[in-house]
Protein backbone atom coordinates (compact mmCIF):
# COMPACT_ATOMS: atom_id res chain seq x y z
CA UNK A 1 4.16 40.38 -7.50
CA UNK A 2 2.10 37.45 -8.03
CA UNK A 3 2.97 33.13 -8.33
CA UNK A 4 4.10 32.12 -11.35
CA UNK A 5 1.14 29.25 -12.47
CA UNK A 6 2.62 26.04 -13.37
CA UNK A 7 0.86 25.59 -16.69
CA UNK A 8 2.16 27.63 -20.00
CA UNK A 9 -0.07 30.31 -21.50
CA UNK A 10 -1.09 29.97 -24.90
CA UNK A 11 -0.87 33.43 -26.36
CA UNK A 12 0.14 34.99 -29.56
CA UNK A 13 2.36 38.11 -29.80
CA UNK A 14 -0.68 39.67 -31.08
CA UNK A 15 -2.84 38.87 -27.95
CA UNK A 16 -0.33 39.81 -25.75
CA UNK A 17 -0.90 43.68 -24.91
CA UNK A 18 -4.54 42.63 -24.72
CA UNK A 19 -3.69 40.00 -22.00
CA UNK A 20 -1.44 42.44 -20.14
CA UNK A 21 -3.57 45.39 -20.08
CA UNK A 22 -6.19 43.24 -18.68
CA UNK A 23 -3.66 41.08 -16.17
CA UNK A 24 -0.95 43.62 -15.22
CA UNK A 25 1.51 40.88 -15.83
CA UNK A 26 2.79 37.90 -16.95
CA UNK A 27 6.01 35.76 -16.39
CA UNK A 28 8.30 34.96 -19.21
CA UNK A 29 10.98 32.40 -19.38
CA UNK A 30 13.40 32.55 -22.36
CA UNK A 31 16.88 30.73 -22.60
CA UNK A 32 17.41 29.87 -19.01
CA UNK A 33 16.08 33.08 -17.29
CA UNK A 34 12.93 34.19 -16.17
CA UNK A 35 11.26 37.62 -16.00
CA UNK A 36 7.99 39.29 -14.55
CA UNK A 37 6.71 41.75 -16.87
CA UNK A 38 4.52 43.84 -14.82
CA UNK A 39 2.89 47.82 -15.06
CA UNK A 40 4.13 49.95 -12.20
CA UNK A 41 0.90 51.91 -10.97
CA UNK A 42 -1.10 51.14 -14.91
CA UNK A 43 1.31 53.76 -15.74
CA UNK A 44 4.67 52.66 -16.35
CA UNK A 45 5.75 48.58 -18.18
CA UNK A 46 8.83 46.79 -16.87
CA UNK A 47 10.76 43.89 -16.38
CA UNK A 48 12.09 42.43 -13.91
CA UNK A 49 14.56 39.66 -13.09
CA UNK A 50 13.08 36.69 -10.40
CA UNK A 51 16.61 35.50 -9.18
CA UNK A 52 17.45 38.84 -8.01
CA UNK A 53 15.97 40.42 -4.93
CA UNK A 54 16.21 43.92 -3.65
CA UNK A 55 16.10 44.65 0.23
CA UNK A 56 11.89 44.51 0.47
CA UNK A 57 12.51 41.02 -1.28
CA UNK A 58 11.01 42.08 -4.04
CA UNK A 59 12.42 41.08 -7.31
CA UNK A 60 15.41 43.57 -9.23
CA UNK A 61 14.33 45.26 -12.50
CA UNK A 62 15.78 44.29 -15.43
CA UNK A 63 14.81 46.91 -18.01
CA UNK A 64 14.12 50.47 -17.82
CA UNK A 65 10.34 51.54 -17.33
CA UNK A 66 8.65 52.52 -20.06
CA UNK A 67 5.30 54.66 -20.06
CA UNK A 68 3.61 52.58 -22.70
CA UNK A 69 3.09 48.75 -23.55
CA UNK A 70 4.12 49.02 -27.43
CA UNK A 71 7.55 50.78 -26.52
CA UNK A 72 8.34 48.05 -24.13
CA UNK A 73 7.71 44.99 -26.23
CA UNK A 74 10.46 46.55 -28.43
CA UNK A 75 12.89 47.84 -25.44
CA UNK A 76 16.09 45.74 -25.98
CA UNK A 77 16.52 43.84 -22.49
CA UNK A 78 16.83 40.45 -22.98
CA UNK A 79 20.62 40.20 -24.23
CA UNK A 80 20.00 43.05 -26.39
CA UNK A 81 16.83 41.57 -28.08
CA UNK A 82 13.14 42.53 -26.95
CA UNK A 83 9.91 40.69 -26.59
CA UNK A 84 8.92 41.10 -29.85
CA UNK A 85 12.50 39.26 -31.46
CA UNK A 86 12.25 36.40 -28.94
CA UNK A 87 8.45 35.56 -28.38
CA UNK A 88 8.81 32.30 -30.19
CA UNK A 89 11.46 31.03 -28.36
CA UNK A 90 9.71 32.11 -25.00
CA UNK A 91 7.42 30.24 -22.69
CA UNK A 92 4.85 32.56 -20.81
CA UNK A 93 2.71 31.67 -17.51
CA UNK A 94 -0.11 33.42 -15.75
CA UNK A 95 0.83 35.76 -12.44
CA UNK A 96 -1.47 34.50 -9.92
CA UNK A 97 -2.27 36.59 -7.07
């Protein structure tokens, strides 16, 4: 799990599996929360929830994994919505290792 930068990205929905495939992840504030979206060994895409920490303080997932990037841009998780229905209301920042 990387730092969140402080700067937004400027990304289209478009660019986004492009950015991810080549960045393994990206944070992604929408309506008050915040999520890292993240590959589990370049298999597996997920999302997980940064105010919730499991016992090897990492952070708790919030979706179920999903073995390819196109499936989980349209996995429901975000109040029943997925990235795809709420990109233009989200903000998105660089994971810096």
């Amino acid at each position: 799990m990387g730092t969140k930068a402080t700067e937004a990205l400027v990304v289209s929905f478009d660019d986004l599996p492009n950015y991810l495939h080549a960045r393994h992840s990206v944070y992604m504030d929408i309506d008050g929360s915040s999520f890292y979206i993240t590959d589990a060994n370049d298999k597996y895409w997920r999302a997980q929830d940064t105010t919730q920490f499991n016992e090897k303080d990492h952070y708790v997932d919030a979706s179920e994994l999903v073995p390819t990037l196109s499936e989980f841009l349209g996995l429901p998780f975000i109040n029943g919505e997925s990235i795809e229905e709420v990109f233009d209301r989200a903000t998105f920042y660089a994971s810096e290792k």
